[in-house]
N, C-alpha and C. Protein backbone atom coordinates (compact mmCIF):
# COMPACT_ATOMS: atom_id res chain seq x y z
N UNK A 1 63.63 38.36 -58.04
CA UNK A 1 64.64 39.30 -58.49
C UNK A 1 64.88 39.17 -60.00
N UNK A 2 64.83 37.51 -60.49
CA UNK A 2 65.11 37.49 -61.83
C UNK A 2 63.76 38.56 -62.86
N UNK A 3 62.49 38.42 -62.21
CA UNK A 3 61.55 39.16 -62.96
C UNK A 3 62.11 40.62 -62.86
N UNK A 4 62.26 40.76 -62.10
CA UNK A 4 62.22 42.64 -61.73
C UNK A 4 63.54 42.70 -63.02
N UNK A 5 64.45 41.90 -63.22
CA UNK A 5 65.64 42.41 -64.04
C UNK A 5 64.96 42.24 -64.99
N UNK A 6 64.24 40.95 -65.67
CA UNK A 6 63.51 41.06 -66.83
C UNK A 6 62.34 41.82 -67.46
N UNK A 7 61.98 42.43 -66.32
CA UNK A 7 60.99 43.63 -66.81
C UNK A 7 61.75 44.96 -67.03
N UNK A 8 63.06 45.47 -65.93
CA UNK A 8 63.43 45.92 -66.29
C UNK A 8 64.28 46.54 -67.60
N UNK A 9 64.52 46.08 -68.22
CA UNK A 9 65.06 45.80 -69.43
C UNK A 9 64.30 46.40 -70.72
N UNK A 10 63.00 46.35 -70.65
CA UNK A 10 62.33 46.75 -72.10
C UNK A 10 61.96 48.34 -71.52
N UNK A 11 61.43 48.45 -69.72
CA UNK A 11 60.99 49.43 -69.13
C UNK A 11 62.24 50.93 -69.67
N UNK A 12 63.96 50.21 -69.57
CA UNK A 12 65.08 51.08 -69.72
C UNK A 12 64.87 51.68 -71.21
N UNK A 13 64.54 50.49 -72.17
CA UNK A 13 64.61 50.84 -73.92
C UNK A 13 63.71 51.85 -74.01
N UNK A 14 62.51 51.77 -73.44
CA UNK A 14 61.25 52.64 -73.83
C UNK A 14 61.42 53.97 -72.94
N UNK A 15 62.11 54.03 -71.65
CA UNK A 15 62.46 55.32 -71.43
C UNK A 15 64.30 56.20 -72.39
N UNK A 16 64.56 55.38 -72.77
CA UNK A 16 65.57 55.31 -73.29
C UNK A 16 65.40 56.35 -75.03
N UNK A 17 64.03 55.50 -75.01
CA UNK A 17 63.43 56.10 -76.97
C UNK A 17 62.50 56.90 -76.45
N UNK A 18 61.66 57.43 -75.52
CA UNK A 18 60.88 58.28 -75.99
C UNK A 18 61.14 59.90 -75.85
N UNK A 19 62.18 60.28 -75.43
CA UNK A 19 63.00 61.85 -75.60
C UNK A 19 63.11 61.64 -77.60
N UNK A 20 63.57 60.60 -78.09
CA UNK A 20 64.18 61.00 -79.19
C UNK A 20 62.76 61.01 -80.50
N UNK A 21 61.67 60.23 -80.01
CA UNK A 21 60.30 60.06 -81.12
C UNK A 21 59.44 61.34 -80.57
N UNK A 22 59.63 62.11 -79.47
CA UNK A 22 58.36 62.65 -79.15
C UNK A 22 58.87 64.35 -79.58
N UNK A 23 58.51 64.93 -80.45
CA UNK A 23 58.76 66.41 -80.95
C UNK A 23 57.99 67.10 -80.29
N UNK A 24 57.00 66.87 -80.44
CA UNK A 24 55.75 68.15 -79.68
C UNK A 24 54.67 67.21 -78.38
N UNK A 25 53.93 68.25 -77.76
CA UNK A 25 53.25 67.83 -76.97
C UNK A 25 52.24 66.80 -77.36
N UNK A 26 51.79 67.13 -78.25
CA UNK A 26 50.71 66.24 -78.28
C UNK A 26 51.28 64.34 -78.51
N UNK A 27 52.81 64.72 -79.62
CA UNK A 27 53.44 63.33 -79.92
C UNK A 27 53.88 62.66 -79.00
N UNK A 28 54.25 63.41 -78.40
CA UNK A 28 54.82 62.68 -76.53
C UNK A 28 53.58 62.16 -76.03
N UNK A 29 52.45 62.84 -76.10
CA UNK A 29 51.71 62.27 -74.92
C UNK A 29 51.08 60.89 -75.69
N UNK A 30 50.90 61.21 -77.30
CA UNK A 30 50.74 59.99 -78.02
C UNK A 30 51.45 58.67 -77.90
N UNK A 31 53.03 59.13 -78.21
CA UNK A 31 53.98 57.66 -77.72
C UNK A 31 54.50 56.93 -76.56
N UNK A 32 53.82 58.40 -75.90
CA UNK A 32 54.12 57.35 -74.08
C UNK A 32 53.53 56.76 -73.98
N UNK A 33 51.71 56.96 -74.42
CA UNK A 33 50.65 55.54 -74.24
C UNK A 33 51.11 54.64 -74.77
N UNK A 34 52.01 54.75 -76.22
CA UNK A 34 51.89 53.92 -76.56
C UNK A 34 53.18 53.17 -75.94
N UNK A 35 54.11 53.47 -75.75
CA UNK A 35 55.31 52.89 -75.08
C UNK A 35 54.60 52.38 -73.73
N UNK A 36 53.81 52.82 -72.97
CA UNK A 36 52.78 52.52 -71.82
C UNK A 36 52.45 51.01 -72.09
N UNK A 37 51.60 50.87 -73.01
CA UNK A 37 50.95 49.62 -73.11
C UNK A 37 51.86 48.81 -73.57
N UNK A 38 52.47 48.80 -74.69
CA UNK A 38 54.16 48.10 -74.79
C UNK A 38 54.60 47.55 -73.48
N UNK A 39 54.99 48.09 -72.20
CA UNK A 39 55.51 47.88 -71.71
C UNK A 39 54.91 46.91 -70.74
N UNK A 40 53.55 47.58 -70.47
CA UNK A 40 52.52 46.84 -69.72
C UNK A 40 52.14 45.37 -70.39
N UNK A 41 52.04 45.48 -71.95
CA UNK A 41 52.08 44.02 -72.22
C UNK A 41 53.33 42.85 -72.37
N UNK A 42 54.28 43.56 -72.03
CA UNK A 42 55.96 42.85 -72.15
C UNK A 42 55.80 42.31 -70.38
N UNK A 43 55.66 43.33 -70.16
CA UNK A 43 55.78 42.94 -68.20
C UNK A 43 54.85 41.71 -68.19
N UNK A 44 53.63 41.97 -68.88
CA UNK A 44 52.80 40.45 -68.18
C UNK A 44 53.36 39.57 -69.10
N UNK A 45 53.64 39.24 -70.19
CA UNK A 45 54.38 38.53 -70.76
C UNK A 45 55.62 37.69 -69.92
N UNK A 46 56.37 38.85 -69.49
CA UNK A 46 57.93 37.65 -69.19
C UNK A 46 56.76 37.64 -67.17
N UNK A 47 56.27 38.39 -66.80
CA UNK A 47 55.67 37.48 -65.44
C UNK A 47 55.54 35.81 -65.61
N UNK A 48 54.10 36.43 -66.63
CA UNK A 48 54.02 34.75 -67.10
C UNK A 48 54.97 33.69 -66.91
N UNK A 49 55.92 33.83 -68.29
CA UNK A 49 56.97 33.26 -68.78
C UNK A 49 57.19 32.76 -67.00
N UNK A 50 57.73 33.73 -66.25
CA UNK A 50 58.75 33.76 -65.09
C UNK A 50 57.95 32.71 -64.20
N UNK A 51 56.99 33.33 -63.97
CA UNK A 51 56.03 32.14 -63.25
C UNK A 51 56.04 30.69 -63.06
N UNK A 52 55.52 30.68 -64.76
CA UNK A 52 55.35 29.02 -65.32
C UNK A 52 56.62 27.93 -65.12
N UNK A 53 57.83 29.10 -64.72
CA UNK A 53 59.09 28.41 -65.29
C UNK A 53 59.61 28.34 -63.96
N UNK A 54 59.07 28.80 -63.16
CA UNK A 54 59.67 28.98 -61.57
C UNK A 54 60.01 27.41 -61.12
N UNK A 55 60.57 27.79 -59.75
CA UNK A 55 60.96 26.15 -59.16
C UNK A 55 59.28 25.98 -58.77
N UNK A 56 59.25 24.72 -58.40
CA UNK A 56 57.95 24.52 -57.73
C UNK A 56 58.19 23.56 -56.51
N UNK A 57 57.50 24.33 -55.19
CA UNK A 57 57.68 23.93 -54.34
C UNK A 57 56.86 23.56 -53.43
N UNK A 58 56.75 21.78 -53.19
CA UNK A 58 55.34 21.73 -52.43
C UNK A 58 55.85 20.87 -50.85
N UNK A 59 54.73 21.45 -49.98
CA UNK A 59 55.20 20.59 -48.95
C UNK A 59 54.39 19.72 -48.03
N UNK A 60 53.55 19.39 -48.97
CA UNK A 60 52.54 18.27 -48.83
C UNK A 60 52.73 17.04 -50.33
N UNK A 61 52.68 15.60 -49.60
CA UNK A 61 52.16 14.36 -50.43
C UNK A 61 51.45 15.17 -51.44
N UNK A 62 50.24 15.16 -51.13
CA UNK A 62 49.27 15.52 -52.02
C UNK A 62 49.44 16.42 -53.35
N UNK A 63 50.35 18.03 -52.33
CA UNK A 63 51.13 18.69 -53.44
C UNK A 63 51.63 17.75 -54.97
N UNK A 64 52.76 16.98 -54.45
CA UNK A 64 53.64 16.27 -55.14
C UNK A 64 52.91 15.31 -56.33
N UNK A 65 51.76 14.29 -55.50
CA UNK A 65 51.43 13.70 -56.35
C UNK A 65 50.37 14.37 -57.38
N UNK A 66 50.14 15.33 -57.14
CA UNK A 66 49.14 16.30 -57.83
C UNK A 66 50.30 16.43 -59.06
N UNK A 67 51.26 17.36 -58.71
CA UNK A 67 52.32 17.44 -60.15
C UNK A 67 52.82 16.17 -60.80
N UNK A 68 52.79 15.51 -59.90
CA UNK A 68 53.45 13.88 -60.67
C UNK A 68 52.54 13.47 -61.78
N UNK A 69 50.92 13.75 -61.01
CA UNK A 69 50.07 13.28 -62.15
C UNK A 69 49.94 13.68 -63.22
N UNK A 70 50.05 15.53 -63.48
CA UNK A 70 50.26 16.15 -64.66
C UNK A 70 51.47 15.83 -65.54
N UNK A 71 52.85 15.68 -64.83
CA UNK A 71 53.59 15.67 -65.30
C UNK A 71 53.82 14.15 -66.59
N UNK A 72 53.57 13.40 -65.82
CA UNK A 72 53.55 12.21 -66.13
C UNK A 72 52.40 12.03 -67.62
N UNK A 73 51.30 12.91 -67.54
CA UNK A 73 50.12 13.10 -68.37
C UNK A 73 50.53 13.20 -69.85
N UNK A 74 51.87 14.09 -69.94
CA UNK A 74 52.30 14.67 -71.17
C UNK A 74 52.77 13.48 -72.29
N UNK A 75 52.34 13.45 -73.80
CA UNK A 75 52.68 12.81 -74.41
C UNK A 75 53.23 12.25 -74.74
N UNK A 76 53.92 11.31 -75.54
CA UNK A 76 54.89 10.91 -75.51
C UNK A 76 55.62 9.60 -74.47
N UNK A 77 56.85 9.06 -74.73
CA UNK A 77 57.18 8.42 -73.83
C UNK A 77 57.97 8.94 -72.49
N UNK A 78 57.47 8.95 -71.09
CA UNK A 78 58.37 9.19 -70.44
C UNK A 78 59.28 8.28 -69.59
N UNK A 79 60.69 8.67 -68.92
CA UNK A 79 61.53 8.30 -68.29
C UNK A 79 62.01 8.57 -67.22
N UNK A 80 61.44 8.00 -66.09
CA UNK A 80 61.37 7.59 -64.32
C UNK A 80 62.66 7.51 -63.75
N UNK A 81 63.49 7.91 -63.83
CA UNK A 81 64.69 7.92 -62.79
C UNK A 81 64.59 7.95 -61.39
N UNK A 82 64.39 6.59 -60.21
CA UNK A 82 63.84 7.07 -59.14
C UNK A 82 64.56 5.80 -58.19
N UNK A 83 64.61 6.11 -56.44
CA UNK A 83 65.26 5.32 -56.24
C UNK A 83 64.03 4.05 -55.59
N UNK A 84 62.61 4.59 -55.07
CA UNK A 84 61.34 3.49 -55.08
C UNK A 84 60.31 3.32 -55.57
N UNK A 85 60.04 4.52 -56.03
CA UNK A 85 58.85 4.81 -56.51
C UNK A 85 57.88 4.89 -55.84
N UNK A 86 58.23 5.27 -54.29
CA UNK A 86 56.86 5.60 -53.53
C UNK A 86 56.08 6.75 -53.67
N UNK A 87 56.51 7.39 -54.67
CA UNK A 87 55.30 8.65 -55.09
C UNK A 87 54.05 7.99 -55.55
N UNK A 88 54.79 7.02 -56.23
CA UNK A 88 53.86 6.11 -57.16
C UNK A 88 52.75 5.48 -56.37
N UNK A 89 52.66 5.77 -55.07
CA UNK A 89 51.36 4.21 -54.85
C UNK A 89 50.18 4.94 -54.81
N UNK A 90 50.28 6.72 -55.28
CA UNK A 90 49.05 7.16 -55.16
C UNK A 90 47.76 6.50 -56.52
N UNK A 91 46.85 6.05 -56.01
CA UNK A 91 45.94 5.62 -57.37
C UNK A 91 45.81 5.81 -58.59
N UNK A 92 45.94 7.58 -58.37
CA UNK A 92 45.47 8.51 -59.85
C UNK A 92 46.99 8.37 -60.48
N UNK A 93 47.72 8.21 -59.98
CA UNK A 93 49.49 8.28 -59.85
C UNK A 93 49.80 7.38 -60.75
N UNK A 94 49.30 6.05 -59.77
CA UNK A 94 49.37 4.70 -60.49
C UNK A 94 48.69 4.05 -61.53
N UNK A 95 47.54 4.44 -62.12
CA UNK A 95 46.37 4.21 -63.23
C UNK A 95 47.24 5.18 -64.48
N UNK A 96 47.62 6.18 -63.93
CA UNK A 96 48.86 6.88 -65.32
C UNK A 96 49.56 6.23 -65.56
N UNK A 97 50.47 5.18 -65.18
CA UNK A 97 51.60 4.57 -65.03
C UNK A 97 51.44 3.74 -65.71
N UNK A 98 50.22 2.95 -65.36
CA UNK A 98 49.68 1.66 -65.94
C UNK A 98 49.37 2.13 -67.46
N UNK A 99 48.27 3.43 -67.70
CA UNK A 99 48.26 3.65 -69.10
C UNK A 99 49.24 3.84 -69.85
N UNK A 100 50.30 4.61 -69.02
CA UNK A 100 51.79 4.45 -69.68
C UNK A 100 52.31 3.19 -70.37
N UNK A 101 52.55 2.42 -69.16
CA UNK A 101 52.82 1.12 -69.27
C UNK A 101 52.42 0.70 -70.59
N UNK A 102 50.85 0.23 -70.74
CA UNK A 102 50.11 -0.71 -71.77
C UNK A 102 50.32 0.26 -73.26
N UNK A 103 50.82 1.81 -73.35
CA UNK A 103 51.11 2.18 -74.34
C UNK A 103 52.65 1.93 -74.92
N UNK A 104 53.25 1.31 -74.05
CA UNK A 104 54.45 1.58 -74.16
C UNK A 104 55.40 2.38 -74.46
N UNK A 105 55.47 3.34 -73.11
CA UNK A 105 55.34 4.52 -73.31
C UNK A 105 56.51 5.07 -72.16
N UNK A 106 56.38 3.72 -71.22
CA UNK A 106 57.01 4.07 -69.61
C UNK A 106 58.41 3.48 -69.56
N UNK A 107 59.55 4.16 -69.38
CA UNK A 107 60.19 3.33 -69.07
C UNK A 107 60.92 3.72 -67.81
N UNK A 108 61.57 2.81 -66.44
CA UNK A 108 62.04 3.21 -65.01
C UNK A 108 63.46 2.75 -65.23
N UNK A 109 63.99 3.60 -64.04
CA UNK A 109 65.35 3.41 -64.06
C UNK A 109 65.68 3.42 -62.60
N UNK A 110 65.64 1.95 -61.63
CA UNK A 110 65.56 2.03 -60.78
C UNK A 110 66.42 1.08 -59.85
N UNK A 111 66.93 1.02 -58.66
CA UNK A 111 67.97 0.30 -58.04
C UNK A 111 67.50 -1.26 -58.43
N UNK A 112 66.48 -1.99 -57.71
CA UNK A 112 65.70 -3.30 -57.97
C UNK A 112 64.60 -2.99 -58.08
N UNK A 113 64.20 -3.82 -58.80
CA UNK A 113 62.43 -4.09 -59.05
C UNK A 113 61.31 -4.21 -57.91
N UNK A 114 60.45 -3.29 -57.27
CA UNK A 114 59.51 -4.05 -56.38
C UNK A 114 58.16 -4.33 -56.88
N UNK A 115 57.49 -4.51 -56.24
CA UNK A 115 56.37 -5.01 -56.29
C UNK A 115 55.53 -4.28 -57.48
N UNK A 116 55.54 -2.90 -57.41
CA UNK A 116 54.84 -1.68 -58.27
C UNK A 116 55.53 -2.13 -59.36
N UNK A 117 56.91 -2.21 -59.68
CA UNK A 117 57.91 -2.10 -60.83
C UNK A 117 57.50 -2.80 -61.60
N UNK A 118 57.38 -4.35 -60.88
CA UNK A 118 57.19 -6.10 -61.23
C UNK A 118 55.59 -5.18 -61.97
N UNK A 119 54.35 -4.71 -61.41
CA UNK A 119 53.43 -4.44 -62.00
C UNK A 119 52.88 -4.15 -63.27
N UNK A 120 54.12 -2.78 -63.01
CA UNK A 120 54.25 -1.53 -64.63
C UNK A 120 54.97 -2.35 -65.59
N UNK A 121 56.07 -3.65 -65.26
CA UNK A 121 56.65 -4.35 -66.08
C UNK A 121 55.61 -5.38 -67.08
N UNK A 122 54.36 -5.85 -66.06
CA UNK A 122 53.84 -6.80 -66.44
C UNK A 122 52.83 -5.73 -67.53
N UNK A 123 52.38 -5.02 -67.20
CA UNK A 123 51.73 -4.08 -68.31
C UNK A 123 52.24 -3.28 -69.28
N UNK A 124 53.89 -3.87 -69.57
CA UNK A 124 54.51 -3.42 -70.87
C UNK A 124 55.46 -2.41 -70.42
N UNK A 125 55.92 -1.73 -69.46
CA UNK A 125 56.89 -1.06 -68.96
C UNK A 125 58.27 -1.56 -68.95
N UNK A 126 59.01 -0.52 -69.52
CA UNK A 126 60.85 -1.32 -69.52
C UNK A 126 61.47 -1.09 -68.15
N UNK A 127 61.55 -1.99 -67.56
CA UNK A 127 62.37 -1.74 -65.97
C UNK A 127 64.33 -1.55 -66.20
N UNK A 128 64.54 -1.02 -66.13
CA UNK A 128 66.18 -0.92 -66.44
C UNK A 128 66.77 -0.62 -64.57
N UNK A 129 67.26 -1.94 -64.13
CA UNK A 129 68.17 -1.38 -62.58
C UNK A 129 69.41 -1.15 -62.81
N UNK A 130 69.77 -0.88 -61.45
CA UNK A 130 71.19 -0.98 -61.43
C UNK A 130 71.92 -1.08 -60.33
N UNK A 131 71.50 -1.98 -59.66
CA UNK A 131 71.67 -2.26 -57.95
C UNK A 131 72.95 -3.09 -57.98
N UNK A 132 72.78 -3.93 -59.36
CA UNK A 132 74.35 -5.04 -59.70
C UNK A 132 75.77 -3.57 -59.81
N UNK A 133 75.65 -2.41 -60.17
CA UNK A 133 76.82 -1.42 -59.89
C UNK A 133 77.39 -1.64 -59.09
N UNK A 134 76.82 -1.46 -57.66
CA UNK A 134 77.18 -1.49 -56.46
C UNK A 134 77.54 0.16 -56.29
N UNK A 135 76.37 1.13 -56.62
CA UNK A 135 76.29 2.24 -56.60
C UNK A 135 74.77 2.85 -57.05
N UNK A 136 74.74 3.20 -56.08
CA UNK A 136 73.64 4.45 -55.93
C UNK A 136 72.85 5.91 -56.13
N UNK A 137 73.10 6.28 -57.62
CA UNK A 137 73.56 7.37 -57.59
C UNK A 137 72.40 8.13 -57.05
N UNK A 138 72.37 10.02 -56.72
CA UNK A 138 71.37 10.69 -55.66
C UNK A 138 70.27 10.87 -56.46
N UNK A 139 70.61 11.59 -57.75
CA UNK A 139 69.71 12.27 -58.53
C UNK A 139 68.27 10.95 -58.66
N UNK A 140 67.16 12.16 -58.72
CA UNK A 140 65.69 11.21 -59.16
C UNK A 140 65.46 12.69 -59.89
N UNK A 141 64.82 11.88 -61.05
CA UNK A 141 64.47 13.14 -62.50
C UNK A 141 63.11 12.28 -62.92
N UNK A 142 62.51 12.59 -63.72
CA UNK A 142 61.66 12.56 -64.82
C UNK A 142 61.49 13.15 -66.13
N UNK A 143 61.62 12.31 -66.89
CA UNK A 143 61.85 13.01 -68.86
C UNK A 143 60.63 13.06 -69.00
N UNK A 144 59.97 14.08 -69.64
CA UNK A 144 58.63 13.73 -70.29
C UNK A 144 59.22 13.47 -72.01
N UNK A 145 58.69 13.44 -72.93
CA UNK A 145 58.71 12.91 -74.63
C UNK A 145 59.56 13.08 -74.51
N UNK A 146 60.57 11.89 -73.98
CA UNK A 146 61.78 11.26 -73.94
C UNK A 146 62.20 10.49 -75.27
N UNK A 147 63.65 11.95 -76.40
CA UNK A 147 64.01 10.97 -77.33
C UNK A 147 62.84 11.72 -78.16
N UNK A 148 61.84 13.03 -78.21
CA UNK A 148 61.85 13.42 -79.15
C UNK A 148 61.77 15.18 -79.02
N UNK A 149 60.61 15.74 -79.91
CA UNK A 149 60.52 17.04 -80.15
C UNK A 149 60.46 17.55 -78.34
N UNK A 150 61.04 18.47 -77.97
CA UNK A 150 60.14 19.21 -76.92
C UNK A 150 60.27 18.58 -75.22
N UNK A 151 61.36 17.34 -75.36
CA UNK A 151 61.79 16.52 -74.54
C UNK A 151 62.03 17.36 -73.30
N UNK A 152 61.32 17.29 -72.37
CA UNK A 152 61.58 18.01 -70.74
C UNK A 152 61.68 16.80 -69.64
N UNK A 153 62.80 17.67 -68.70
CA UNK A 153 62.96 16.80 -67.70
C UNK A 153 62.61 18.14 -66.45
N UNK A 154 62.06 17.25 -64.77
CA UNK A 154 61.70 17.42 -64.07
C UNK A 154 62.61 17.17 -62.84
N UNK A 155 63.08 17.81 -62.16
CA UNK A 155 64.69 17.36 -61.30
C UNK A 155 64.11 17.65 -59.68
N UNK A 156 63.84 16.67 -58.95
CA UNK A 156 63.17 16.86 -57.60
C UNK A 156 64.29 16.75 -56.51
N UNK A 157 64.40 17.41 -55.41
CA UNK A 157 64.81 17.59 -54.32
C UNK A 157 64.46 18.45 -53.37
N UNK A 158 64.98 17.32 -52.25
CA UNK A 158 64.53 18.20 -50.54
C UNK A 158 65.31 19.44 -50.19
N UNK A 159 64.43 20.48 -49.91
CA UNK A 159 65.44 21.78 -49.46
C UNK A 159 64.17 22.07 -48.51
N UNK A 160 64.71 22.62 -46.75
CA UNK A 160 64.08 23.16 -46.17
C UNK A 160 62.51 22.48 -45.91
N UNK A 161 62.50 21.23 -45.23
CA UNK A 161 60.90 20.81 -45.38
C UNK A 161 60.00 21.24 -46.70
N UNK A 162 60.86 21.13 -47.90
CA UNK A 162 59.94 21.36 -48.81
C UNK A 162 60.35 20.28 -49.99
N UNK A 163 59.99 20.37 -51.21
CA UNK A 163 60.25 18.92 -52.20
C UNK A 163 60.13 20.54 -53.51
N UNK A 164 61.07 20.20 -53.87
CA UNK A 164 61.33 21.67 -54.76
C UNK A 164 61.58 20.83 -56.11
N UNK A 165 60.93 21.18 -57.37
CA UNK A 165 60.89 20.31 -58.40
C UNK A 165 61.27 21.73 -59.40
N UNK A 166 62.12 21.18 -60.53
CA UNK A 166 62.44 22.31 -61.04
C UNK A 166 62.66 21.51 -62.79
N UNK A 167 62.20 22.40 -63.33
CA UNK A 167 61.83 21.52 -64.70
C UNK A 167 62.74 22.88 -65.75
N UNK A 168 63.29 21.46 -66.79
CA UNK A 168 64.34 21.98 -68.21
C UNK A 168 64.04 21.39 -69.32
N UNK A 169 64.29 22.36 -70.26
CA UNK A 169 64.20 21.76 -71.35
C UNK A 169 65.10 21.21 -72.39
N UNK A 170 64.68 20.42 -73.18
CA UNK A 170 66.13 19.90 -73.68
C UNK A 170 67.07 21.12 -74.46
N UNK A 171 68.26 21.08 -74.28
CA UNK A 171 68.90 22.18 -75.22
C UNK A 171 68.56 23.67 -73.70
N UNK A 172 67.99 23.60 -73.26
CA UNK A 172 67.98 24.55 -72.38
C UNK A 172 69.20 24.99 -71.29
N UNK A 173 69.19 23.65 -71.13
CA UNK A 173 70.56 23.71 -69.50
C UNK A 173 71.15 22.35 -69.92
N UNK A 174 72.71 21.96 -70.01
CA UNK A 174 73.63 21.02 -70.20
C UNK A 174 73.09 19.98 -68.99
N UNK A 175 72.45 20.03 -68.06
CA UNK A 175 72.19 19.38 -67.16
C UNK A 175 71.10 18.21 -67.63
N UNK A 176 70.67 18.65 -68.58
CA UNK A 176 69.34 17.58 -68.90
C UNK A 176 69.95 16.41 -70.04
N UNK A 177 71.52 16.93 -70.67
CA UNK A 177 72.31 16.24 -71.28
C UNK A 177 73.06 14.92 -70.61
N UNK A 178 73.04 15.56 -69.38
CA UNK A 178 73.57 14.53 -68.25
C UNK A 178 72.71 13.72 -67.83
N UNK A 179 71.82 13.71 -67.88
CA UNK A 179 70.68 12.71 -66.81
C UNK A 179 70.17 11.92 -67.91
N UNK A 180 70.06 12.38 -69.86
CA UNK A 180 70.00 11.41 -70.66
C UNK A 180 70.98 10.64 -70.96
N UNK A 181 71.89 10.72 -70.29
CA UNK A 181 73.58 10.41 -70.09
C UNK A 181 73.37 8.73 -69.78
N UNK A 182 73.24 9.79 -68.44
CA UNK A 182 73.09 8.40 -67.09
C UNK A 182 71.93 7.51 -67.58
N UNK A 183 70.85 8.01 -68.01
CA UNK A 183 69.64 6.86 -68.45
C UNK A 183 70.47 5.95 -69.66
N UNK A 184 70.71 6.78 -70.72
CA UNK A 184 71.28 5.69 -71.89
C UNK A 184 71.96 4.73 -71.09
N UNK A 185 72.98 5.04 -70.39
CA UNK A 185 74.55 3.96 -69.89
C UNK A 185 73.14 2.94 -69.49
N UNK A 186 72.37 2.96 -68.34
CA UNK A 186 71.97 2.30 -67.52
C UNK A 186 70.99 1.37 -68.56
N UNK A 187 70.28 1.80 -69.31
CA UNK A 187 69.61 1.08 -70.30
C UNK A 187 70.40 0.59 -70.77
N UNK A 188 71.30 0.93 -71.72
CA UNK A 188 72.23 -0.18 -72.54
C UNK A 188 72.86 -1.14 -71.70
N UNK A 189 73.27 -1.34 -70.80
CA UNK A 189 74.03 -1.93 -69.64
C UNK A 189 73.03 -3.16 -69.26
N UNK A 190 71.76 -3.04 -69.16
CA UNK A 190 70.50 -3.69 -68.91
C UNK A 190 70.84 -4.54 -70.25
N UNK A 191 70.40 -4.08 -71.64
CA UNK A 191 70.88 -4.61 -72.66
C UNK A 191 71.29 -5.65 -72.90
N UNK A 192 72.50 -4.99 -72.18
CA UNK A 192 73.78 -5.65 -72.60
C UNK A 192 73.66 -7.36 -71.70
N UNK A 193 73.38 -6.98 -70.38
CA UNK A 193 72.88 -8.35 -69.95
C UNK A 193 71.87 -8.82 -70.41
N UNK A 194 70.57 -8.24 -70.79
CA UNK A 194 70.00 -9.32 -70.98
C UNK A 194 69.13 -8.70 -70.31
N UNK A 195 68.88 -7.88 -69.46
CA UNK A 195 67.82 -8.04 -68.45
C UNK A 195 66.51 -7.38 -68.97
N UNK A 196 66.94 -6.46 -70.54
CA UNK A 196 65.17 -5.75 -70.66
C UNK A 196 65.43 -6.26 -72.68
């Protein structure tokens, strides 16, 4: 529905202007093509746009760790907000993690440390918990170039047997203000003890 309003919109302007540019027959039939292709290249334009930007919804493992792997791919340092990291034990999943890791590049934000964590830690990864709260919070996100240009986060949840992942950009939605919120407190807090 959001496309159909966004196509709509340039479709209204261009029927809107061409009574007032077109004088004679031949100019009309000239500026409707051209308002034609205008329009036809605006429509695939915001599709695109609409597409790329959609929720994404998979309902297979495989789905998931397929996007995890891209996601995770993107430059920069990213930031794991998660409550086990069992997405993580896929191979291709986990060999990103690790390159993360040894770039220092990865950092998790997770209740306690397991076995995987203890891993990505030993290959240069910042583990930041927070199980000493005595709180749990729901949200699991992912920052990609966390802390600079172009900084996106990735916000996953269950709806309907499906794993619906829906990605923002910084400055885009106040929501991605919040989840660098919650990461700072929890890192500095780590800090602050001692623990990274």
């Amino acid at each position: 529905m959001k496309t159909v309003s966004n196509i709509s919109a340039p479709a209204s302007i261009i029927g809107f202007l061409i009574p007032y540019f077109s004088q004679s027959k031949t100019s009309t039939n000239f500026f409707q093509y051209i308002c034609l292709i205008v329009f036809l290249v605006t429509s695939a334009i915001i599709i695109y746009v609409d597409i790329k930007n959609r929720r994404k919804r998979y309902k297979t493992e495989k789905g998931i760790n397929n996007y995890m792997c891209k996601w995770i791919s993107h430059i920069g340092r990213i930031v794991i907000f998660t409550r086990d990291m069992s997405w993580a034990i896929h191979p291709r999943v986990k060999d990103k993690l690790i390159q993360k890791a040894q770039a220092d590049e990865l950092t998790i934000c997770m209740p306690s440390k397991n076995a995987l964590a203890q891993e990505l830690e030993h290959n240069g990864a910042t583990i930041a918990t927070y199980n000493h709260l005595n709180y749990a919070p729901v949200s699991r996100f992912t920052i990609v170039r966390f802390g600079g240009n172009g900084a996106r986060i990735a916000i996953g949840k269950w709806f309907k047997k499906y794993n619906i992942i829906e990605e923002l950009e910084a400055g885009e939605h106040p929501l991605f203000y919040v989840a660098e919120d919650l990461l700072n407190i929890i890192i500095k807090q780590n800090e602050y003890d001692g623990k990274i």
